[in-house]
N, C-alpha and C. Protein backbone atom coordinates (compact mmCIF):
# COMPACT_ATOMS: atom_id res chain seq x y z
N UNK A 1 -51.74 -31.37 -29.12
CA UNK A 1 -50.49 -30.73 -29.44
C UNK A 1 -49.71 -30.40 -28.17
N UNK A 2 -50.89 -30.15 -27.20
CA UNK A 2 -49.36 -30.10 -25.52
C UNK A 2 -49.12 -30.92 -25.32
N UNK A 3 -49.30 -32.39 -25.65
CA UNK A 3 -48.87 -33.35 -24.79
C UNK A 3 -47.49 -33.30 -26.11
N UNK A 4 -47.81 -33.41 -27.47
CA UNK A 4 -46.41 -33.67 -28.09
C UNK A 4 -45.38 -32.61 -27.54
N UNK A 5 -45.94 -31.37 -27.59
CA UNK A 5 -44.49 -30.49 -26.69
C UNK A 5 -43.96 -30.96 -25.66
N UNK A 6 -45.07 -31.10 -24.54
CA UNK A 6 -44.40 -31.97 -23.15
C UNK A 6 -43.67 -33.00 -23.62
N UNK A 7 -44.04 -34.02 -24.15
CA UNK A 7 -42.85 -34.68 -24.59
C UNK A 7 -41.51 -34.57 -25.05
N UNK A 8 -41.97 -33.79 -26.49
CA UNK A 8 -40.56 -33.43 -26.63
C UNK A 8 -39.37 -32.23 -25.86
N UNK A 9 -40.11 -31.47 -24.80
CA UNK A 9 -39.58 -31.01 -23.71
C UNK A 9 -38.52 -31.86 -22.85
N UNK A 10 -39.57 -33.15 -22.57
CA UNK A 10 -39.18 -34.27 -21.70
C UNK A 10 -37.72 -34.87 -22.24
N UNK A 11 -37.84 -35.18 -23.39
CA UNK A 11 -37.18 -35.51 -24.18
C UNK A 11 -35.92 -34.81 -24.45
N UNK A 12 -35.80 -33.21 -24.39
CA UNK A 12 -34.48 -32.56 -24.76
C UNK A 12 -33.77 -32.67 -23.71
N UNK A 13 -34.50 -32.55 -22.04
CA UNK A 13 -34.18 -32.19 -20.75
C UNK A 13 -33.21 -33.82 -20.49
N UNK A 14 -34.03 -34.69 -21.02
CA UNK A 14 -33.40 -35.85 -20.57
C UNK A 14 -32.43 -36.03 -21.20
N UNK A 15 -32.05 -35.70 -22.62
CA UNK A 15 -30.62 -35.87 -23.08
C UNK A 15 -29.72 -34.91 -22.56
N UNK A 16 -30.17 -33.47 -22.09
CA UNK A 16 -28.95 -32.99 -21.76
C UNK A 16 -28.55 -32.85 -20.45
N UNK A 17 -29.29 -34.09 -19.67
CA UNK A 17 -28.89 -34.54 -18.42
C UNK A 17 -27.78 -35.63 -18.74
N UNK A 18 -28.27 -36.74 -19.41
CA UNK A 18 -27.58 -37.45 -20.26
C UNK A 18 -26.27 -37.06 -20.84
N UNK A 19 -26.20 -36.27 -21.79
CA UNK A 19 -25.19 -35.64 -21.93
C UNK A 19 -24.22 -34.63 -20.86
N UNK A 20 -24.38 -34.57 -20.12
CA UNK A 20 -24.09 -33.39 -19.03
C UNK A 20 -23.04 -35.05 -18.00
N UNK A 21 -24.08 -36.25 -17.82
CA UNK A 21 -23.62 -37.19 -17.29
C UNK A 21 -22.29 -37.94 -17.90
N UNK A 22 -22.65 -38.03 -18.96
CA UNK A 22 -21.73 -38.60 -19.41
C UNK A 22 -20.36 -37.83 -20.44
N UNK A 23 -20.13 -36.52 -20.80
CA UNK A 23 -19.13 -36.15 -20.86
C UNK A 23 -18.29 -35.36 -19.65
N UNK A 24 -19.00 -36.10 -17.78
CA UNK A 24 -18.27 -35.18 -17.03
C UNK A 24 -16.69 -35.71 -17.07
N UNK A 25 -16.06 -34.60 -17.23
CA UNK A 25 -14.22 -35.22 -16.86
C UNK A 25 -13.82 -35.93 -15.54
N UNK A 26 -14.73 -36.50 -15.05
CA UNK A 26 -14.06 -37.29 -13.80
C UNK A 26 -13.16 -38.51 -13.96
N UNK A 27 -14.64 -38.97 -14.66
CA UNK A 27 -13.69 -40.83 -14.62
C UNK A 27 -12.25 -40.39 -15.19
N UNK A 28 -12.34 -39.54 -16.55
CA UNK A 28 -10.52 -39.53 -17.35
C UNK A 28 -10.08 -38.82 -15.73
N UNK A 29 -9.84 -37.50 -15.38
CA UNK A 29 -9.41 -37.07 -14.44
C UNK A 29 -8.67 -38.18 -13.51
N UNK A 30 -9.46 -38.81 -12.89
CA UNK A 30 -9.15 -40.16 -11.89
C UNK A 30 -7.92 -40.94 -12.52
N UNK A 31 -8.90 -41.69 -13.48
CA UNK A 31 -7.71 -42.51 -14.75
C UNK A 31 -6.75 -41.90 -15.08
N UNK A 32 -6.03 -39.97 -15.14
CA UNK A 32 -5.43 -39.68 -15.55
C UNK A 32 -4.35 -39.59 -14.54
N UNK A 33 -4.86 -38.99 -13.44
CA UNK A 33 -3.83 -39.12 -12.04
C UNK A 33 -3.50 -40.46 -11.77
N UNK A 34 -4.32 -41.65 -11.91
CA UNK A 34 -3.44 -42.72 -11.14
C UNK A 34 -2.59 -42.93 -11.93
N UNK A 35 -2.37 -42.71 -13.64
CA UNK A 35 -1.41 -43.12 -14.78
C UNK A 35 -0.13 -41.96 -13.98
N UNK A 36 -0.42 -40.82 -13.74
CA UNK A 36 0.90 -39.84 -13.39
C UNK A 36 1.28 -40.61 -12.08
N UNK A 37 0.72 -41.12 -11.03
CA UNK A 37 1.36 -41.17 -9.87
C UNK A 37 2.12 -42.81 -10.00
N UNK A 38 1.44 -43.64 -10.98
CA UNK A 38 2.17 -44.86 -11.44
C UNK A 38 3.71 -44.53 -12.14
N UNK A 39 3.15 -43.21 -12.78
CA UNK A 39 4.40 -43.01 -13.71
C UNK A 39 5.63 -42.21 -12.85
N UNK A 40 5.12 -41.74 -11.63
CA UNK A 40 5.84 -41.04 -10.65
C UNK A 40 6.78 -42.04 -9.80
N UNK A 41 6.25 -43.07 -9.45
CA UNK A 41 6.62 -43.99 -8.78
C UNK A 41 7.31 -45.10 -9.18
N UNK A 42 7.39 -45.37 -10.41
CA UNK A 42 8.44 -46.36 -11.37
C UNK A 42 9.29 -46.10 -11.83
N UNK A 43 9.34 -44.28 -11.88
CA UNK A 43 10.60 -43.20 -12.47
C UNK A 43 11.41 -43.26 -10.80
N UNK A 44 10.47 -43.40 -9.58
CA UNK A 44 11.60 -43.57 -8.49
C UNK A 44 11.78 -44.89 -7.69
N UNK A 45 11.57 -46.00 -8.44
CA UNK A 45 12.33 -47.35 -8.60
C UNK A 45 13.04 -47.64 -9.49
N UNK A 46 12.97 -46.77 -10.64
CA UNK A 46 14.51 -46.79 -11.95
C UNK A 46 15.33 -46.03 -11.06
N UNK A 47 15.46 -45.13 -10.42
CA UNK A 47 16.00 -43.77 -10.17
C UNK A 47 16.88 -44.91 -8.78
N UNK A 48 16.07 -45.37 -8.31
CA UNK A 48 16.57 -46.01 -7.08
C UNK A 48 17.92 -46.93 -7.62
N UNK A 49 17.11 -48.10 -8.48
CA UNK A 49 18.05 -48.94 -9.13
C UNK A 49 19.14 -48.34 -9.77
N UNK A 50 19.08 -47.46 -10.34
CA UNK A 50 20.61 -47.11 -10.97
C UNK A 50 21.57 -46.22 -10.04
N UNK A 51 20.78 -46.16 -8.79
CA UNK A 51 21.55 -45.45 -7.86
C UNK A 51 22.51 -46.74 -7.55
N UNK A 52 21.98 -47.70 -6.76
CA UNK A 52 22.75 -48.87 -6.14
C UNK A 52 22.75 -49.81 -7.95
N UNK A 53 22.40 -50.17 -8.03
CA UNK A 53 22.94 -50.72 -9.35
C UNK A 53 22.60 -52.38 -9.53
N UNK A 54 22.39 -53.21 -10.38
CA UNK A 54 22.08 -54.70 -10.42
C UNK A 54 22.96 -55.69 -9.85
N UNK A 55 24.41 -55.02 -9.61
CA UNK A 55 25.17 -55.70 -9.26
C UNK A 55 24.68 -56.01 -8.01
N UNK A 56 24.85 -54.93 -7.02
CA UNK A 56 24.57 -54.73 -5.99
C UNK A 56 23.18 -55.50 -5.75
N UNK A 57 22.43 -55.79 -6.60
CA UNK A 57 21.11 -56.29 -6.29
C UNK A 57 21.57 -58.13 -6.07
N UNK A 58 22.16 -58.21 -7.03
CA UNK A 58 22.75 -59.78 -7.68
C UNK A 58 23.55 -59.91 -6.53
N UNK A 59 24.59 -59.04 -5.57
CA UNK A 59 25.20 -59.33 -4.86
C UNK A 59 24.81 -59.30 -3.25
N UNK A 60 23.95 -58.55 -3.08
CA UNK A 60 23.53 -58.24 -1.61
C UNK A 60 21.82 -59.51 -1.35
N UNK A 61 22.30 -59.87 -0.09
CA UNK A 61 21.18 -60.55 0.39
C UNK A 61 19.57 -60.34 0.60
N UNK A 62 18.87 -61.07 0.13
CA UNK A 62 17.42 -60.33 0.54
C UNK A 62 16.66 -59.77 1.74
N UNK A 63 17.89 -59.90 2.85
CA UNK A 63 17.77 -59.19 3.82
C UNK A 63 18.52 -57.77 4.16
N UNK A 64 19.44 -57.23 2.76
CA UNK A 64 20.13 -56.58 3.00
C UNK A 64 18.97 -55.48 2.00
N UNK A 65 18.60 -56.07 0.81
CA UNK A 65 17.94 -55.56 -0.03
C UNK A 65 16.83 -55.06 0.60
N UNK A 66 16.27 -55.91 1.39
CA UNK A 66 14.89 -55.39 2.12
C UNK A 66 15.24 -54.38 3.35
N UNK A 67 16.26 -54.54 4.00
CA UNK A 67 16.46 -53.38 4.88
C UNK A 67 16.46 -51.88 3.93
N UNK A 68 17.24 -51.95 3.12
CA UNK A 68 17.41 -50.56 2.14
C UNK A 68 15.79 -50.08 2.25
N UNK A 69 15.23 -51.22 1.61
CA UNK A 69 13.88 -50.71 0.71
C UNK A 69 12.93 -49.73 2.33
N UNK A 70 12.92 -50.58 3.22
CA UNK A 70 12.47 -49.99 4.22
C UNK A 70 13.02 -49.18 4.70
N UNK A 71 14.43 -48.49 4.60
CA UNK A 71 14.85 -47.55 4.66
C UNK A 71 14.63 -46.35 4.15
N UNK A 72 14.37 -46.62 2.89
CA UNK A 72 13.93 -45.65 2.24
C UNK A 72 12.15 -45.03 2.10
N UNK A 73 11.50 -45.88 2.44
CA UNK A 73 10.21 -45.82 2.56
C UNK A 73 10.00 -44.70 3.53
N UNK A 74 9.12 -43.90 3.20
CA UNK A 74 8.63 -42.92 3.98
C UNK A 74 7.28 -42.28 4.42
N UNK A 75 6.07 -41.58 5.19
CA UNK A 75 5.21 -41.36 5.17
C UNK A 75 4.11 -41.36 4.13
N UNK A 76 4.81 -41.09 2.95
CA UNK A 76 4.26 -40.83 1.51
C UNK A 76 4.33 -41.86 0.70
N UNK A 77 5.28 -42.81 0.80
CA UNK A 77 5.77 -43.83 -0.15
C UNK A 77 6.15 -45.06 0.54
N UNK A 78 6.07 -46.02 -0.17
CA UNK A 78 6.30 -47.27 0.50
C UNK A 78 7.11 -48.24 -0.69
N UNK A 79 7.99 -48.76 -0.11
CA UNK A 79 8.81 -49.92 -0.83
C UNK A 79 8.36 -51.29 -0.57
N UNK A 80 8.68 -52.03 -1.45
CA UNK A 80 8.59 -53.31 -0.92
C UNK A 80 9.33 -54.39 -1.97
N UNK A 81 9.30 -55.44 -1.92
CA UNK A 81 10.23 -56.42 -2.84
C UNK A 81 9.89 -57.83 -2.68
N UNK A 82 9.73 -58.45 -3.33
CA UNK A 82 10.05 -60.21 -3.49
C UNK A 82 11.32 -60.59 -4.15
N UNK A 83 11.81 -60.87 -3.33
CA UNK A 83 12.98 -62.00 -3.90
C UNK A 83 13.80 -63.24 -4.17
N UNK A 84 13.44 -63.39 -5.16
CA UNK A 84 12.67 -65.00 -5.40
C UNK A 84 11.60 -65.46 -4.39
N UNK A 85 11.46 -66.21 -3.14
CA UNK A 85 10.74 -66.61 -3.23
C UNK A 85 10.32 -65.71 -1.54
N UNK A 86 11.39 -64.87 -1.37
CA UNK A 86 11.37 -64.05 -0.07
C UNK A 86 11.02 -63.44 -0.52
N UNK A 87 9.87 -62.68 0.27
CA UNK A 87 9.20 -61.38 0.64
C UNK A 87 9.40 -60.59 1.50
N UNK A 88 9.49 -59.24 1.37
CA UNK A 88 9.94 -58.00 2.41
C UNK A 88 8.77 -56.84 2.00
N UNK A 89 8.59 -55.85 3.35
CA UNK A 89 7.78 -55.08 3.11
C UNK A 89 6.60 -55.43 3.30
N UNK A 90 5.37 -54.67 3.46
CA UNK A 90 3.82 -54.55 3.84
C UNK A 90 3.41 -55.12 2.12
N UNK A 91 2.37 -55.60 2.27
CA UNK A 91 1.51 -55.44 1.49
C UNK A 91 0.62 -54.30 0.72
N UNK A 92 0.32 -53.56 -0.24
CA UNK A 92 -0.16 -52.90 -0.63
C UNK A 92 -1.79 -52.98 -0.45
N UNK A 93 -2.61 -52.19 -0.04
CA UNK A 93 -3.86 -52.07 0.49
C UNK A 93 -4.15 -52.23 -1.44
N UNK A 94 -6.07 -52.82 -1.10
CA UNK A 94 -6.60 -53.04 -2.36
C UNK A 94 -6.92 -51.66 -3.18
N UNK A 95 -6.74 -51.68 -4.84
CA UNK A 95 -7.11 -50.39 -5.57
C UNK A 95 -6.05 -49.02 -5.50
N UNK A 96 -4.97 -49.08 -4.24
CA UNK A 96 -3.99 -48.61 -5.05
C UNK A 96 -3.24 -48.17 -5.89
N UNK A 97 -2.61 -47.24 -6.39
CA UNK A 97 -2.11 -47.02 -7.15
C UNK A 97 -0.41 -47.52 -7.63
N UNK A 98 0.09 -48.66 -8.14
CA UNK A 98 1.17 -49.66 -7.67
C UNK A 98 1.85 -49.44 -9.03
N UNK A 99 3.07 -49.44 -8.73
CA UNK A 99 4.07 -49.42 -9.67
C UNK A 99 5.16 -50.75 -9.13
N UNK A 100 5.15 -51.28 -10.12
CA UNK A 100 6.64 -52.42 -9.92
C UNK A 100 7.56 -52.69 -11.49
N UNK A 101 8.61 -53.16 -11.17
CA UNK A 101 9.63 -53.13 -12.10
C UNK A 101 9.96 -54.73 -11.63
N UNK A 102 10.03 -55.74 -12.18
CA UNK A 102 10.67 -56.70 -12.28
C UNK A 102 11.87 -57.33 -12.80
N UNK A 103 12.96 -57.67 -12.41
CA UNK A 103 14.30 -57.92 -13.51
C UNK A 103 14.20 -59.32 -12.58
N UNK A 104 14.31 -59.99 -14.26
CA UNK A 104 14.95 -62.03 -14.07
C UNK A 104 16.27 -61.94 -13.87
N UNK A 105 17.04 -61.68 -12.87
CA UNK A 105 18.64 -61.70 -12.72
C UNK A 105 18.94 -63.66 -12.38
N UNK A 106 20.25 -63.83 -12.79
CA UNK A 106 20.19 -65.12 -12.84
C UNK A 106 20.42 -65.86 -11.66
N UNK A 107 20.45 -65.20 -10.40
CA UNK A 107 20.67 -66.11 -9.22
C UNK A 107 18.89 -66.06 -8.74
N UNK A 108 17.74 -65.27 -9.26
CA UNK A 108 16.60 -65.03 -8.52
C UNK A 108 15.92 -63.93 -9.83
N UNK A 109 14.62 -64.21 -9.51
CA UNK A 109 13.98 -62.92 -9.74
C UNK A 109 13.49 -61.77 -8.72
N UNK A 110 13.53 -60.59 -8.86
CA UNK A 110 13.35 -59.66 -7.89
C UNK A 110 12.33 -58.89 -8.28
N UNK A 111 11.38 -58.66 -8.06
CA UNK A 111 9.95 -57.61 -8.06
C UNK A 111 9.81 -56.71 -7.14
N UNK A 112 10.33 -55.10 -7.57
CA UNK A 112 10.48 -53.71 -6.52
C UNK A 112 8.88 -53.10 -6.91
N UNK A 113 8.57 -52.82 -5.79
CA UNK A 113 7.17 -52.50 -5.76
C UNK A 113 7.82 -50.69 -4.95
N UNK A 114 6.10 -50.22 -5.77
CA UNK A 114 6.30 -48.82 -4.67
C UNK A 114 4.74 -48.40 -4.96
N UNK A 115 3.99 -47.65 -3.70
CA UNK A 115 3.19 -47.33 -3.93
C UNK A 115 2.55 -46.08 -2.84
N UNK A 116 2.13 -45.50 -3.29
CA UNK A 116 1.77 -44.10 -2.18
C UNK A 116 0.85 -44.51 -1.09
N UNK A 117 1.66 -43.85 0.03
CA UNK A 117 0.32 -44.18 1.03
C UNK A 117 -0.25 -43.51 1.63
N UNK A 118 -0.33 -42.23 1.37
CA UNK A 118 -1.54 -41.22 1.48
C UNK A 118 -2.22 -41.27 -0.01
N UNK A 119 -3.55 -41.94 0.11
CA UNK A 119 -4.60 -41.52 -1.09
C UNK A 119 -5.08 -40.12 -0.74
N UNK A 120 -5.70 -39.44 -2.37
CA UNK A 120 -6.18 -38.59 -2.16
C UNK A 120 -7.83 -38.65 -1.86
């Protein structure tokens, strides 16, 4: 009869390690911040775009476009762009947290990237 208690001792301890493991709030936590800082960062590439406007995108050169973007880029944030087949801006380091907005405008397609560059 002690060995069935030890067991089923063994047995409660290990599920509510088990359980303890697997409802910790991290992974959502993690998953939940990179969804806000994606969602932070595409609200300020809309925010950007309707400042200067599509015209202005359709009308200014991809060297004019890419100076802005690096203009605006700062310690915290980073711009970047393809246009059509030009590229401006760094590359985004792997696992990132990346937001982009793409519009098919009819002289090119343009892909505005933004992504934080202090991780936490």
């Amino acid at each position: 009869m002690r060995y069935v208690d030890l067991a089923v001792a063994a047995l409660i301890g290990a599920s509510s390690v088990t359980g303890i493991i697997a409802w910790t709030p991290r992974v959502g936590d993690g998953a939940s911040d990179s969804a806000r800082v994606t969602s932070q960062l595409r609200d300020e590439l809309l925010a950007r775009l309707e400042q200067k406007g599509t015209v202005w995108l359709i009308s200014s050169s991809p060297d004019e476009i890419c100076a802005y973007l690096n203009g605006i880029s700062n310690s915290s944030v980073t711009f970047s762009a393809s246009i059509g087949s030009h590229l401006c801006g760094p590359i985004p380091s792997e696992g990132v947290a990346l937001a982009s907005l793409t519009l098919v405008l009819i002289p090119y397609r343009v892909v505005l990237e933004a992504w934080p560059d202090a991780q936490p």
